[in-house]
C-alpha atoms as a PDB file:
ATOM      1  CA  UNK A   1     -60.001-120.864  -6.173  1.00  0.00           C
ATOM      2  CA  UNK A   2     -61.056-119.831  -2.703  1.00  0.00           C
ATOM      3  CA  UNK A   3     -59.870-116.538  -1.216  1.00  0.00           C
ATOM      4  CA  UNK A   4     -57.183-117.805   1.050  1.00  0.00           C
ATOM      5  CA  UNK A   5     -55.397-121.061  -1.225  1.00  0.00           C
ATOM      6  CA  UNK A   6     -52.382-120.964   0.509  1.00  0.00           C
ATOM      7  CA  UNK A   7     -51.856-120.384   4.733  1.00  0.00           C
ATOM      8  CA  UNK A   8     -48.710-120.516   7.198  1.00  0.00           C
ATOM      9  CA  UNK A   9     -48.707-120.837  10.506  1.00  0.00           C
ATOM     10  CA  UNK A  10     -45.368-119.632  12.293  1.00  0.00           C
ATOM     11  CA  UNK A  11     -44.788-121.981  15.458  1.00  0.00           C
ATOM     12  CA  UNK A  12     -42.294-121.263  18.865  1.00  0.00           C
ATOM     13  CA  UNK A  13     -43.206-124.328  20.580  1.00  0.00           C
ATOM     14  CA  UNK A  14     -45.089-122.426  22.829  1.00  0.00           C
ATOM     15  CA  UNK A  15     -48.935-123.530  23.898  1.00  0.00           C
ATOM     16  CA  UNK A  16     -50.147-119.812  22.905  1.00  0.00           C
ATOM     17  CA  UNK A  17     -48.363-120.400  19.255  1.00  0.00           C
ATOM     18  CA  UNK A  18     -49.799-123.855  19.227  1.00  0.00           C
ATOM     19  CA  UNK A  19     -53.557-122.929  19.414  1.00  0.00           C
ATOM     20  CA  UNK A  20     -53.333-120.796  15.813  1.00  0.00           C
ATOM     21  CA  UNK A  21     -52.472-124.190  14.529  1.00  0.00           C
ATOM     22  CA  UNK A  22     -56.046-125.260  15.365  1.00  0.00           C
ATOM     23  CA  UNK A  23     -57.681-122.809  14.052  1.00  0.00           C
ATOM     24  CA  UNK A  24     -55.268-122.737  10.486  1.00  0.00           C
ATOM     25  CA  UNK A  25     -55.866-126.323  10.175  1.00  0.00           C
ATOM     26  CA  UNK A  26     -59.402-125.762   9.985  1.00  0.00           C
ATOM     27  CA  UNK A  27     -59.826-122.883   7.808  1.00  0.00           C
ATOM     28  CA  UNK A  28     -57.164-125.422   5.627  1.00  0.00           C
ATOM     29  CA  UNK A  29     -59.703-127.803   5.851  1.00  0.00           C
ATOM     30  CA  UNK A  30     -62.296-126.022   4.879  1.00  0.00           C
ATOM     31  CA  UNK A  31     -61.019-123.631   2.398  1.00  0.00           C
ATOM     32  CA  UNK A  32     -58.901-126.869   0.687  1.00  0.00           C
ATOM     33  CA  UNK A  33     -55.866-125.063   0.586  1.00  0.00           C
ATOM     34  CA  UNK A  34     -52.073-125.604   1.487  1.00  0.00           C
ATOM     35  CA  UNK A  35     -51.094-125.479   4.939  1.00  0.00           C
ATOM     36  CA  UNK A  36     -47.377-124.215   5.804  1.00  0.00           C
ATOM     37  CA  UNK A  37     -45.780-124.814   9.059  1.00  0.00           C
ATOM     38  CA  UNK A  38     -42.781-121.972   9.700  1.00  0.00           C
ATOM     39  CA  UNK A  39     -40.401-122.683  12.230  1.00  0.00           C
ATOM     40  CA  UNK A  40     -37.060-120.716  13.117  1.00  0.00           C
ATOM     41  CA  UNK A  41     -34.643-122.944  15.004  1.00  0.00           C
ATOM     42  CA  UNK A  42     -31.044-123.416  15.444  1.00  0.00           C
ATOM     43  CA  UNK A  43     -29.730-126.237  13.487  1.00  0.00           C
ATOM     44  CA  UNK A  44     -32.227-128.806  11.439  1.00  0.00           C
ATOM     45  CA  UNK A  45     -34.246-131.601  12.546  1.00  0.00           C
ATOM     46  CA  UNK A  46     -36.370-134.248  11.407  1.00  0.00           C
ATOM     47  CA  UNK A  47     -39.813-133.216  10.433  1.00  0.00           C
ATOM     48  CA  UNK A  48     -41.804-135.617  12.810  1.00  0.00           C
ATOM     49  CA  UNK A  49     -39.547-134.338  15.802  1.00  0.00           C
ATOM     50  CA  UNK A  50     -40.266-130.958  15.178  1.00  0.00           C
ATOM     51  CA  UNK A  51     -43.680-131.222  14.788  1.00  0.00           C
ATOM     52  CA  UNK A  52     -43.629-132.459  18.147  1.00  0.00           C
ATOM     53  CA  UNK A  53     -41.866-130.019  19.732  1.00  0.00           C
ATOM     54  CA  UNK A  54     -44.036-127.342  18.160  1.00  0.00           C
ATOM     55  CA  UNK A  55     -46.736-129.369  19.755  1.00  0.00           C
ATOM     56  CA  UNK A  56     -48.361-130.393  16.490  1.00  0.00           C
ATOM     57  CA  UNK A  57     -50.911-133.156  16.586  1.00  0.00           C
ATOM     58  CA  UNK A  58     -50.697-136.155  14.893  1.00  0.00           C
ATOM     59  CA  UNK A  59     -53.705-135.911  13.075  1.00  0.00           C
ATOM     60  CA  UNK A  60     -52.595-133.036  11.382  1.00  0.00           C
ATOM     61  CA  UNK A  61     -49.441-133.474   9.938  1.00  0.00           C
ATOM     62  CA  UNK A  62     -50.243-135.460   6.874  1.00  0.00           C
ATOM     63  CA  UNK A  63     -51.669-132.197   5.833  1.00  0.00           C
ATOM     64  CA  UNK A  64     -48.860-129.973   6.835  1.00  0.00           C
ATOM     65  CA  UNK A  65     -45.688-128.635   4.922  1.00  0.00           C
ATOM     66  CA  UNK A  66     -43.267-128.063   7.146  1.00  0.00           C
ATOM     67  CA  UNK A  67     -40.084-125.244   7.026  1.00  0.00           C
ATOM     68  CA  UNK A  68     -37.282-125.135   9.131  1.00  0.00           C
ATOM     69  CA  UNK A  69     -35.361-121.625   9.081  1.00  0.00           C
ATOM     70  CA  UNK A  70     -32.165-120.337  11.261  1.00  0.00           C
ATOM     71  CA  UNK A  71     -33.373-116.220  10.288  1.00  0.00           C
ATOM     72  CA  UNK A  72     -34.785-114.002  12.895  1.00  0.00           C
ATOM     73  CA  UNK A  73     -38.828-115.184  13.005  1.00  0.00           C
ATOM     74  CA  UNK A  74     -40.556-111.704  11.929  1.00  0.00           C
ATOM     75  CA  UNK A  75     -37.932-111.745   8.411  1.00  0.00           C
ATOM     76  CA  UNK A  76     -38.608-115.397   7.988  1.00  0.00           C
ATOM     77  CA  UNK A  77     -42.154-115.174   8.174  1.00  0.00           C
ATOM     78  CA  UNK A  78     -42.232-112.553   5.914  1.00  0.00           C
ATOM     79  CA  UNK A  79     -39.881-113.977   3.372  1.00  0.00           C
ATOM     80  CA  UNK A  80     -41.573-117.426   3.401  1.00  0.00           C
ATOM     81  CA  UNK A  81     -45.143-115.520   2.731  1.00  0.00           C
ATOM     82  CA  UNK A  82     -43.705-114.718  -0.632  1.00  0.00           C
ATOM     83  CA  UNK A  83     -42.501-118.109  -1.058  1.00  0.00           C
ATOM     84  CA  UNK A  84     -44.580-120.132  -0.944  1.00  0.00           C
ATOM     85  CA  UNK A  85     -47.376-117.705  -2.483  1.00  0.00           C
ATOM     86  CA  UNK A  86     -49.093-117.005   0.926  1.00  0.00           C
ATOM     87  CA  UNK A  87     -52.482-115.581   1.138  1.00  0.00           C
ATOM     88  CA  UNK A  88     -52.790-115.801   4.879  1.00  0.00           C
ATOM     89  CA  UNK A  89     -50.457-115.927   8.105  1.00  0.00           C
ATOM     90  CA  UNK A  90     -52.170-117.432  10.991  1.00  0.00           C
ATOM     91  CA  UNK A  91     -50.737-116.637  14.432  1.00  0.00           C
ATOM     92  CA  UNK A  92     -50.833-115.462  18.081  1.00  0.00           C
ATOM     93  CA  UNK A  93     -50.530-112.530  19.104  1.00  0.00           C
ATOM     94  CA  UNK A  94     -47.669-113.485  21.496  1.00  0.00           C
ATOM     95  CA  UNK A  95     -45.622-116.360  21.941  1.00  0.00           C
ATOM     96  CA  UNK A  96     -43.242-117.891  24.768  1.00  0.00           C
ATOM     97  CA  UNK A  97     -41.941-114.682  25.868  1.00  0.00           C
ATOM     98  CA  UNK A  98     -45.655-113.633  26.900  1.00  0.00           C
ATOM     99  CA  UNK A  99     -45.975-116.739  29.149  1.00  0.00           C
ATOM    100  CA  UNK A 100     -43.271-115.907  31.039  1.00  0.00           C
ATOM    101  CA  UNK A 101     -44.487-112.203  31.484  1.00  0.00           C
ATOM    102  CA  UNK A 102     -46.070-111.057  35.055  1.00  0.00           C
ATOM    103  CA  UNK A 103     -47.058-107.621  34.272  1.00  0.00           C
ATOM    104  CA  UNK A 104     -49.147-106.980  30.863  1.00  0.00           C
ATOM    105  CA  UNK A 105     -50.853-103.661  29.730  1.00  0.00           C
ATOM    106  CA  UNK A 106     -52.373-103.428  26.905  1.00  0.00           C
ATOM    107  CA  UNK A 107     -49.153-102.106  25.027  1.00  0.00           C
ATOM    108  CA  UNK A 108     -47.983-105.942  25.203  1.00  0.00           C
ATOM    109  CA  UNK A 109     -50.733-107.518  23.931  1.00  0.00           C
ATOM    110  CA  UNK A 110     -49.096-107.943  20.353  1.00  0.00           C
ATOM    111  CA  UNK A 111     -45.548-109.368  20.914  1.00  0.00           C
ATOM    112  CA  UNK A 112     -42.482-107.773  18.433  1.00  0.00           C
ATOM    113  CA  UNK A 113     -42.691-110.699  15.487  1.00  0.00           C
ATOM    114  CA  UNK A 114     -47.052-110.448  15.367  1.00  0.00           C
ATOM    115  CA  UNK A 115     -46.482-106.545  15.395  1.00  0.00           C
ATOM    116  CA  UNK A 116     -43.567-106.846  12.593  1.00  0.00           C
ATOM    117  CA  UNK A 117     -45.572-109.611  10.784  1.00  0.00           C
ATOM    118  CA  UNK A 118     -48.875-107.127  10.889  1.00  0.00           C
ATOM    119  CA  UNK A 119     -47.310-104.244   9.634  1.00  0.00           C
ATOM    120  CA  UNK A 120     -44.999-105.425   7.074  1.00  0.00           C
ATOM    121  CA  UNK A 121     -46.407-108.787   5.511  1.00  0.00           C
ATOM    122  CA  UNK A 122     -48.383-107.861   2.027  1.00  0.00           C
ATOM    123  CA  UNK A 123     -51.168-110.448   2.640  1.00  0.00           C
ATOM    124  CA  UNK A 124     -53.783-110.271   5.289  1.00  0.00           C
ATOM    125  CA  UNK A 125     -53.056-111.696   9.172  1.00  0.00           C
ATOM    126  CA  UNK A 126     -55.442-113.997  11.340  1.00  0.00           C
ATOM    127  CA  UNK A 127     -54.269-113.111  15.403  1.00  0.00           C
ATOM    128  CA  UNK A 128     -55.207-115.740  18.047  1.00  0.00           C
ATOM    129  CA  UNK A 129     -55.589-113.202  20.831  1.00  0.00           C
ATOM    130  CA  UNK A 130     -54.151-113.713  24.096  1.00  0.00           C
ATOM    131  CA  UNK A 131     -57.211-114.329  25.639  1.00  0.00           C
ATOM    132  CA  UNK A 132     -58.379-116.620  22.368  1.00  0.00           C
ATOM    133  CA  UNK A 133     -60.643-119.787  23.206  1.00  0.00           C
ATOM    134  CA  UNK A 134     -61.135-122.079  20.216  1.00  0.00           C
ATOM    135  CA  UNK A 135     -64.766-122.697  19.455  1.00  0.00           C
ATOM    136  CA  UNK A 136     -65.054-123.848  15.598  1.00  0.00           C
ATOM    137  CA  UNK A 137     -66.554-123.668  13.579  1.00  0.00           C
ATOM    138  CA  UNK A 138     -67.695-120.221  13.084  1.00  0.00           C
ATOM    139  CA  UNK A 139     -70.778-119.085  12.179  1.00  0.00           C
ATOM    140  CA  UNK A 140     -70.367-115.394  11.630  1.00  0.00           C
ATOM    141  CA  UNK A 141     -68.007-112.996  10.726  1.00  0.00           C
ATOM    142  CA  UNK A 142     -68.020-109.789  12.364  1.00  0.00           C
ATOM    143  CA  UNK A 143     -67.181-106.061  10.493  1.00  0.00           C
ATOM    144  CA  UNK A 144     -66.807-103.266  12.207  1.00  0.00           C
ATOM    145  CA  UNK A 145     -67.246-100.337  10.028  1.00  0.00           C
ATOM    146  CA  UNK A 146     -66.559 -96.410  10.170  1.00  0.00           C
ATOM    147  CA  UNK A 147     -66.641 -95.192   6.470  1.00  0.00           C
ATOM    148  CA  UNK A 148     -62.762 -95.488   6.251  1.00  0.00           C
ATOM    149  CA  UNK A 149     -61.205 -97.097   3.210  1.00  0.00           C
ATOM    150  CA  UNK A 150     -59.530-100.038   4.459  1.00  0.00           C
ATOM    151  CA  UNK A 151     -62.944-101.264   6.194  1.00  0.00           C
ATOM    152  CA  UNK A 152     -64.515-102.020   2.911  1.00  0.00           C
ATOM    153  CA  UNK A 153     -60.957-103.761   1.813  1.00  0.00           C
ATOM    154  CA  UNK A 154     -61.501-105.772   4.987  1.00  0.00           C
ATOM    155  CA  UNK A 155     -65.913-105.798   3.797  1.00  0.00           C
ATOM    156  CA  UNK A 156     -65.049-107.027   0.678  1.00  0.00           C
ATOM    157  CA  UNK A 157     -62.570-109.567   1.555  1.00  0.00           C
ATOM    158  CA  UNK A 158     -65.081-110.846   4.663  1.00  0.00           C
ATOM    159  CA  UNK A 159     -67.603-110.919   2.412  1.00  0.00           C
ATOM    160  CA  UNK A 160     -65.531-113.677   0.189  1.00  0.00           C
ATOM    161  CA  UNK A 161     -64.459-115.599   2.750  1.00  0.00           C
ATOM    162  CA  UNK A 162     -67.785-115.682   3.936  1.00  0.00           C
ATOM    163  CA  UNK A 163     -69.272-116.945   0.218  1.00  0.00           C
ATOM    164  CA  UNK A 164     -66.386-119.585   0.831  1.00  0.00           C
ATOM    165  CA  UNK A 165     -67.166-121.027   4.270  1.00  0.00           C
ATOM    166  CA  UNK A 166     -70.632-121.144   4.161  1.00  0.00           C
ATOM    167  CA  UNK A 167     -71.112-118.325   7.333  1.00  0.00           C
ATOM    168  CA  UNK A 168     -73.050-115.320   7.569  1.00  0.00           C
ATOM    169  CA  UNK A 169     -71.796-111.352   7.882  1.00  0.00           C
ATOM    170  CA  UNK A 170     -72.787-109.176  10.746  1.00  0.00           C
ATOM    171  CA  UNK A 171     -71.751-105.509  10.027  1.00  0.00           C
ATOM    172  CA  UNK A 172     -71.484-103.141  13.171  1.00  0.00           C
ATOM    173  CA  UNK A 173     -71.114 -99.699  12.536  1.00  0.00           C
ATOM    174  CA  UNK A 174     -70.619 -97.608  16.869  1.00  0.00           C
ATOM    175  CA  UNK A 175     -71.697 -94.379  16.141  1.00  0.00           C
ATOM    176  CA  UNK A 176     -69.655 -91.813  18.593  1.00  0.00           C
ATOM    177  CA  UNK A 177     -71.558 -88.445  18.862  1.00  0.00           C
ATOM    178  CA  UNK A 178     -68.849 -86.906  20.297  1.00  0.00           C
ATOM    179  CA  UNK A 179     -66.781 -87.478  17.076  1.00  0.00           C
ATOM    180  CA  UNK A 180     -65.613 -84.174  15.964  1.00  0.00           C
ATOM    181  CA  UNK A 181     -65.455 -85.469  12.289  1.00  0.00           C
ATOM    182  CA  UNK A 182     -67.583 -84.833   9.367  1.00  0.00           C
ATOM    183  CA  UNK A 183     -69.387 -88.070   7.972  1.00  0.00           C
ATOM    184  CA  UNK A 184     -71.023 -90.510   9.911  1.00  0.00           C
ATOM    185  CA  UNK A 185     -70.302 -89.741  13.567  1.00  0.00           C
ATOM    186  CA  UNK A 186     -71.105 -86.416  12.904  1.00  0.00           C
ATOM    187  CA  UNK A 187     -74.700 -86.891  11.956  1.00  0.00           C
ATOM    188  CA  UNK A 188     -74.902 -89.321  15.028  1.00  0.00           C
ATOM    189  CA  UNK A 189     -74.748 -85.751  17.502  1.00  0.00           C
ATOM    190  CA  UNK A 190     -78.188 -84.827  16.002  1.00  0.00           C
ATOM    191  CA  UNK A 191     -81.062 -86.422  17.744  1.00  0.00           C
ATOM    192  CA  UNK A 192     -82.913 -88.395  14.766  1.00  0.00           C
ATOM    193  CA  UNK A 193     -80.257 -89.525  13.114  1.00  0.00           C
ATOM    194  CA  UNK A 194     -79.537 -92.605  14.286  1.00  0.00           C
ATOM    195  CA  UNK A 195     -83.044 -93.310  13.333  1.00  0.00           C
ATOM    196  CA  UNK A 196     -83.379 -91.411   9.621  1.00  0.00           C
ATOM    197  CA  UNK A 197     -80.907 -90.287   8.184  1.00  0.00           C
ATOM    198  CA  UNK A 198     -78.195 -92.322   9.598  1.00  0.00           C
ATOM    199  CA  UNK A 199     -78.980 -96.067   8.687  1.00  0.00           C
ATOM    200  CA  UNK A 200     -79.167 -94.569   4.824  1.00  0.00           C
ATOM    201  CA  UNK A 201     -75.890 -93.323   5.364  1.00  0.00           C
ATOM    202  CA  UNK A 202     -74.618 -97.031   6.908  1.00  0.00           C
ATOM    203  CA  UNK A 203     -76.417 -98.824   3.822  1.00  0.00           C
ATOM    204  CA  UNK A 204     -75.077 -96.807   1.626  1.00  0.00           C
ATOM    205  CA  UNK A 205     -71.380 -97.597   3.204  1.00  0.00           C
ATOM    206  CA  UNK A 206     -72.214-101.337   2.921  1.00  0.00           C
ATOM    207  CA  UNK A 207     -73.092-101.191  -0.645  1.00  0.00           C
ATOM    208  CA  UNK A 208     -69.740 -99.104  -1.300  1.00  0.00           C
ATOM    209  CA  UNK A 209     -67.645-101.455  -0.661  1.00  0.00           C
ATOM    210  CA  UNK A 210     -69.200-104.563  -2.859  1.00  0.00           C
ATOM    211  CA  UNK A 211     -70.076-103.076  -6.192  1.00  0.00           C
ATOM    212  CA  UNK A 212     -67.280-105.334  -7.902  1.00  0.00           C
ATOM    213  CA  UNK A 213     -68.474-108.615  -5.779  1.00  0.00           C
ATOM    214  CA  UNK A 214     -70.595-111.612  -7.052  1.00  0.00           C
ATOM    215  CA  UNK A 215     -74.282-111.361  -5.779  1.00  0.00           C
ATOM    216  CA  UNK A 216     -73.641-114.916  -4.157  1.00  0.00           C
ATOM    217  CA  UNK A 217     -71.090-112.430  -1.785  1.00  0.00           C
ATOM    218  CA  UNK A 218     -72.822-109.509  -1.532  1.00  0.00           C
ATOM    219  CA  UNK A 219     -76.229-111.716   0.323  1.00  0.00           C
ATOM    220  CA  UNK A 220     -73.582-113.034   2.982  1.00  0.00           C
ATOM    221  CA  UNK A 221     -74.296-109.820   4.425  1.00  0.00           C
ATOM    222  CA  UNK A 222     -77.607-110.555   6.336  1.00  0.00           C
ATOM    223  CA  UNK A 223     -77.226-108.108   9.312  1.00  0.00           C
ATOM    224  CA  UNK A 224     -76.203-104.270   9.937  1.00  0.00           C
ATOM    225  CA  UNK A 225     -75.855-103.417  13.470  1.00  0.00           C
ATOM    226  CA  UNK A 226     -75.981 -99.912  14.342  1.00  0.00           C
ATOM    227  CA  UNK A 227     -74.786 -98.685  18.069  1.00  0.00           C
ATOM    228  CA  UNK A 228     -74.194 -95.420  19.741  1.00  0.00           C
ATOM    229  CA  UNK A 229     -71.308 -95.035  22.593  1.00  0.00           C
ATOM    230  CA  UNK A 230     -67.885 -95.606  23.419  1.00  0.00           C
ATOM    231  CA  UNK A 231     -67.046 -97.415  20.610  1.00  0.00           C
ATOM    232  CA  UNK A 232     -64.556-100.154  21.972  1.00  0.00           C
ATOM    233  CA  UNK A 233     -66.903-101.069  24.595  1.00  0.00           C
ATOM    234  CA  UNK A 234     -69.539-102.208  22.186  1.00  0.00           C
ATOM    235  CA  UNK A 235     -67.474-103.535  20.157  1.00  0.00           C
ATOM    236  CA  UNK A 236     -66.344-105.731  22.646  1.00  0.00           C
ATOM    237  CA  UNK A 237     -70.504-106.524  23.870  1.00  0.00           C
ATOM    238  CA  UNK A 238     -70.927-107.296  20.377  1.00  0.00           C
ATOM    239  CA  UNK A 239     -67.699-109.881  19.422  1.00  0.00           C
ATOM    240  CA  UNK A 240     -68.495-111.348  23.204  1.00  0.00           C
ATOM    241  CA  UNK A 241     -71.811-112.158  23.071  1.00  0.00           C
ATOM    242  CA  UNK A 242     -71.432-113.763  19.473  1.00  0.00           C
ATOM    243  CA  UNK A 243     -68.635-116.308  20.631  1.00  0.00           C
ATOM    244  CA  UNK A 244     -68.852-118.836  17.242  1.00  0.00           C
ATOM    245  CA  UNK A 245     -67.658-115.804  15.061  1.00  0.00           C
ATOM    246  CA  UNK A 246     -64.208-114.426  13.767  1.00  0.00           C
ATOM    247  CA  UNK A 247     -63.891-110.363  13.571  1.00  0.00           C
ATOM    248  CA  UNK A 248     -62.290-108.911   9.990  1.00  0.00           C
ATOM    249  CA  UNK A 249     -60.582-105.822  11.253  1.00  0.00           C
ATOM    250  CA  UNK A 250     -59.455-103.208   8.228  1.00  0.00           C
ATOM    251  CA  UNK A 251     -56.938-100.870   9.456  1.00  0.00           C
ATOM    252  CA  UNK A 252     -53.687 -98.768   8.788  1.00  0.00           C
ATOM    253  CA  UNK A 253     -50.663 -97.059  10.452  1.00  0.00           C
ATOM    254  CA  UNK A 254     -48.921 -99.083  12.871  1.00  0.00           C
ATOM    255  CA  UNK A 255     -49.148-100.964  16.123  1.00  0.00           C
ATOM    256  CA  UNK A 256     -46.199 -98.812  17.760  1.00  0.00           C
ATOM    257  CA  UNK A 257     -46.842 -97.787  21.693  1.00  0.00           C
ATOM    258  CA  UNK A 258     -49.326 -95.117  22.144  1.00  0.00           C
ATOM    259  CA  UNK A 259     -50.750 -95.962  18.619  1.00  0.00           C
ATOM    260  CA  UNK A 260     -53.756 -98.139  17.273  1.00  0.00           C
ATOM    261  CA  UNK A 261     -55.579 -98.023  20.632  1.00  0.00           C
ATOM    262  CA  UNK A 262     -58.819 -98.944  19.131  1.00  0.00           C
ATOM    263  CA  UNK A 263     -57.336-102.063  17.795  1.00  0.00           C
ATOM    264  CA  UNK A 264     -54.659-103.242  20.696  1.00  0.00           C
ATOM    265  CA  UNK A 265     -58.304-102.846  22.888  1.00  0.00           C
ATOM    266  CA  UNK A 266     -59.673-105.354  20.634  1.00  0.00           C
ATOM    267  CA  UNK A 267     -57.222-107.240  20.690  1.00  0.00           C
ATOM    268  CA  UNK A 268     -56.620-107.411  24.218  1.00  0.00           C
ATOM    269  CA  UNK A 269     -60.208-107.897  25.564  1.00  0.00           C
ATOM    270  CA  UNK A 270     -61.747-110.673  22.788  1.00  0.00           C
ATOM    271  CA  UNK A 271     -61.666-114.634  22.442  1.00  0.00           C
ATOM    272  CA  UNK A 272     -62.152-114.808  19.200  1.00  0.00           C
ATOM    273  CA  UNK A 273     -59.729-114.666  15.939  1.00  0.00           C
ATOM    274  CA  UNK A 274     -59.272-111.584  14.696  1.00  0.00           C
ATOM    275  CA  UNK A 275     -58.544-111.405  10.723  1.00  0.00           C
ATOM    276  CA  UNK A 276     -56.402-107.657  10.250  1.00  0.00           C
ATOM    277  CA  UNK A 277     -56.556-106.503   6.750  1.00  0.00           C
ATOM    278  CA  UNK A 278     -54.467-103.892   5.825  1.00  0.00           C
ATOM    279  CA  UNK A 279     -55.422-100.645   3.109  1.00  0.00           C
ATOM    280  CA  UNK A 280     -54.803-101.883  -0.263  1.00  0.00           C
ATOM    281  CA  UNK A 281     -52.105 -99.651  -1.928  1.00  0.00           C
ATOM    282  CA  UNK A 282     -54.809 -99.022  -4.964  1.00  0.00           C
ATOM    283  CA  UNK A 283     -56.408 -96.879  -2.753  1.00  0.00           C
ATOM    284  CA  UNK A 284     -55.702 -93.357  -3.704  1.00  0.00           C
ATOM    285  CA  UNK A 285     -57.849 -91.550  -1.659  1.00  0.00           C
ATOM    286  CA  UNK A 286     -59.388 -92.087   1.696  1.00  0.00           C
ATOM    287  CA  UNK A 287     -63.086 -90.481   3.056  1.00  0.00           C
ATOM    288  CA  UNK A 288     -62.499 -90.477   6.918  1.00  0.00           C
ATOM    289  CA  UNK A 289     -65.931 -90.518   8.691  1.00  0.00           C
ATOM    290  CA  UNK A 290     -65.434 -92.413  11.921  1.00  0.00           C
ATOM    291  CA  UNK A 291     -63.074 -93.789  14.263  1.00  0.00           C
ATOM    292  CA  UNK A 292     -60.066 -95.564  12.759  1.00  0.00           C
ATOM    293  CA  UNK A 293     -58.277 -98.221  14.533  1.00  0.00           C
ATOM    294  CA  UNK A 294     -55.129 -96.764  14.137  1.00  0.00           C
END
């Protein structure tokens, strides 16, 4: 079995809904596993016709399972996850209603069901950005470390998915020296470390998050990227200039205004797919030694 058997893909009808579908059918594709179709409609109506309202091509609905609901999108979405045994929602960040918006900050870059569907679905979440541009299929996945918890959930898990689409790992680590923390960033405001005792530091972060994982896994790792500076700007250098990748994102708290900054940045200045993992309730204690993205 491959890490994700079982995706769903809520649609509006709207083009910016319609372009997860892509990318869902794909990872489908290639990860041979079921692909759900979630819409939430007034009424019922024949498969085919829906499908082409919710702009669905042809070519994919052979492959497709679709489900018709009259409950409020974010509760369907959720309730159909555990359904149908879900091990991935696929969606944009925003649907129709961010079409017809004129003014955006980045506070609206995750519309209310992607921000309900984030916080509250049990199973990881694959965001088409706003600004998303399809280019499949990847190469890379991108990890952005700090030494928190849930980024070696979201290691681990990137490191499976890699094993399972054939695609290499690139691990960034942006150390801050102005980080008033102890751990990483804090040995970043010394002048050698970013060449001594740092990277032993980063390694040894890698390696903490895979000791459970096959070997096959753990070699999908075949970079560590270590930067110094504002840490959303190279992020955002680094998932630009890499455009056939997705980015695996572990994170916790909630997407609520004035909160997750780091994150809504992300997610508001990159074309590619972000996959969000969320801290894994066996966790029950965290090390905090960089920036989080909540």
């Amino acid at each position: 079995m491959t890490t994700f058997s079982s995706l769903l893909v809520p649609l509006d009808g709207s083009p910016m809904a319609a372009r997860s579908l892509e990318c869902a059918a794909w990872l489908a594709q290639r990860l041979e596993a079921r692909l759900h179709v979630l819409t939430a409609i007034d009424g019922e109506r024949p498969p085919r016709d829906e499908l082409r309202r919710l702009r669905v091509s042809e070519r994919h609905w052979p492959h497709i399972e679709i489900h018709q609901t009259s409950d409020p999108p974010e509760t369907a979405i959720i309730e159909a996850a555990a359904r149908y045994d879900v091990r991935l929602v696929v969606m944009s960040a925003r649907g129709e209603s961010f079409e017809r918006t004129e003014h955006r900050d980045a506070e609206q870059v995750v519309g209310h069901v992607a921000r309900s569907v984030i916080e509250q679905c049990p199973v990881p979440v694959l965001l088409t950005p706003p600004r998303y541009r399809e280019v499949l299929p990847w190469e890379r996945l991108i990890v952005p470390v700090s030494g928190a918890w849930a980024c070696e959930d979201a290691l681990a898990l990137a490191a499976g998915l890699a094993c399972d689409l054939d695609v290499a790992v690139k691990v960034v680590h942006v150390a801050n020296p102005s980080a008033t923390d102890e751990g990483l960033d804090l040995r970043a405001r010394y002048s050698d470390a970013l060449h001594h005792e740092y990277p032993g530091q980063l390694d040894e972060l890698v390696m903490r998050a895979l000791p459970l994982l096959p070997v096959k896994e753990r070699h999908r790792i075949q970079s560590v990227y270590l930067r110094s500076g504002d840490v959303l700007d190279r992020l955002l250098e680094i998932v630009k200039g890499d455009r056939n990748s997705a980015v695996v994102v572990g994170w916790q708290g909630t997407l609520s205004s004035g909160r997750a900054g780091l994150l809504k940045g992300l997610i508001g200045g990159v074309a590619s797919p972000l996959l969000l993992v969320r801290r894994l309730a066996r966790r029950l204690s965290q090390l905090n030694t960089g920036e989080e993205f909540e």
